[in-house]
C-alpha atoms as a PDB file:
ATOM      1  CA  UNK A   1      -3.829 -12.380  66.359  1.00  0.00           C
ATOM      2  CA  UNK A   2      -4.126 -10.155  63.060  1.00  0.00           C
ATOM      3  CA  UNK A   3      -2.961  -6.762  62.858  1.00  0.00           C
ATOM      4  CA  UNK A   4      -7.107  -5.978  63.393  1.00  0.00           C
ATOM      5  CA  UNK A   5      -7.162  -8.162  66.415  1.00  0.00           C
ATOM      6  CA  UNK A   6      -4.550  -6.342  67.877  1.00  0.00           C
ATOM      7  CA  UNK A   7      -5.621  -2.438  67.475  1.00  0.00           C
ATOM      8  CA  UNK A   8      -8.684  -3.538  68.834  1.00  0.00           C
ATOM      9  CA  UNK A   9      -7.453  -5.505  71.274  1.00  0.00           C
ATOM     10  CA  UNK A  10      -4.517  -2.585  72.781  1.00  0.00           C
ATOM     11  CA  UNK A  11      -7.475  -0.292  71.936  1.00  0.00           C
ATOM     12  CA  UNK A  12      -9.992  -1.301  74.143  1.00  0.00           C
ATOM     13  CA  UNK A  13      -7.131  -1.762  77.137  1.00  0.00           C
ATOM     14  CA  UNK A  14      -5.996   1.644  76.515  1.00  0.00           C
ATOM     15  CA  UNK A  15      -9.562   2.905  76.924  1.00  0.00           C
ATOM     16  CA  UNK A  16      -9.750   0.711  80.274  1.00  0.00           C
ATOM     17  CA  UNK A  17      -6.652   2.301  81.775  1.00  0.00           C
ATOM     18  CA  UNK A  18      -7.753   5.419  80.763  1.00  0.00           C
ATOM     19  CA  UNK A  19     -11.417   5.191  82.089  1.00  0.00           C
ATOM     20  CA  UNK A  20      -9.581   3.709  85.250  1.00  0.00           C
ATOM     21  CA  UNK A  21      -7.403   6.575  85.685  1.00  0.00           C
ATOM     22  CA  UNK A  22     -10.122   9.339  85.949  1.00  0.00           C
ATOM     23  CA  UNK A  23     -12.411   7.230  88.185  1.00  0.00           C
ATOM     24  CA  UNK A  24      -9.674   7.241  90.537  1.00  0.00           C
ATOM     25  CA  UNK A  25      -8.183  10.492  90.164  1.00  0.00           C
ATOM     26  CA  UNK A  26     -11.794  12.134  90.545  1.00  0.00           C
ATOM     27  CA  UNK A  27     -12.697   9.596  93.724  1.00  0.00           C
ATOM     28  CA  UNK A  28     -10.198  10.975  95.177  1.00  0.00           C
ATOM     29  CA  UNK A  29     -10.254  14.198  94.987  1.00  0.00           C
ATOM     30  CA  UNK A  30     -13.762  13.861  95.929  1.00  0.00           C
ATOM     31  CA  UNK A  31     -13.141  12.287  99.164  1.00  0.00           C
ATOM     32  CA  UNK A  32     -10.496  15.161  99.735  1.00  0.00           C
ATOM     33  CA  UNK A  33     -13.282  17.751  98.734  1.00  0.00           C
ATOM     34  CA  UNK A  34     -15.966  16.042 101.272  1.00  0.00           C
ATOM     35  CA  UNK A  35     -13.140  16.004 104.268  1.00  0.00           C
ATOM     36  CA  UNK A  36     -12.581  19.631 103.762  1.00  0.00           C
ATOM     37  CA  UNK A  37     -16.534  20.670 103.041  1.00  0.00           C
ATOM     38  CA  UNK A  38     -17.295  18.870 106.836  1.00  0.00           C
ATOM     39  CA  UNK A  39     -14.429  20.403 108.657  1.00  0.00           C
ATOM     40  CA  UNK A  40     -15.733  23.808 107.362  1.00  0.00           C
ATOM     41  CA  UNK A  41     -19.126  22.437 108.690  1.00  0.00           C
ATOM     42  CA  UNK A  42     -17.887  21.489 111.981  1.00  0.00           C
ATOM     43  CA  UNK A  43     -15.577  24.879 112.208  1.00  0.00           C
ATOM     44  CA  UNK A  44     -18.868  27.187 111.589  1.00  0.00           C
ATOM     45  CA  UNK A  45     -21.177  25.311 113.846  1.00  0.00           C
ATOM     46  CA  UNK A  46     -18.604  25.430 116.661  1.00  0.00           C
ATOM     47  CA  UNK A  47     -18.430  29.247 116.129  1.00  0.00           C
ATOM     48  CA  UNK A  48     -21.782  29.483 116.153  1.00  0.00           C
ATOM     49  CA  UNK A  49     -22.204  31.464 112.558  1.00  0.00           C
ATOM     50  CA  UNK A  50     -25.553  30.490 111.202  1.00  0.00           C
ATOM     51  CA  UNK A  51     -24.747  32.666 108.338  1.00  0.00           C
ATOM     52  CA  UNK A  52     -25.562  30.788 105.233  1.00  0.00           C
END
């Protein structure tokens, strides 16, 4: 591999690590933000507030 090949080449893994990275970090704090939104669901329809 040339000195070319290889910025490209730890370039484009760097990039994949990175994209990686955020599409886990936001899934989960997604899935933490959904668990939380339905138990404040389930909490206000058991009270009974219709408030919106």
């Amino acid at each position: 591999m040339t000195n070319g090949h290889a910025f490209w080449f730890f370039l484009v893994w760097a990039c994949i690590i990175w994209y990686s990275t955020i599409t886990v970090f936001v899934s989960v704090k997604g899935i933490v933000d959904i668990r939380q939104m339905l138990r404040d669901l389930l909490r206000r329809g058991e009270d009974g507030d219709d408030a919106n």
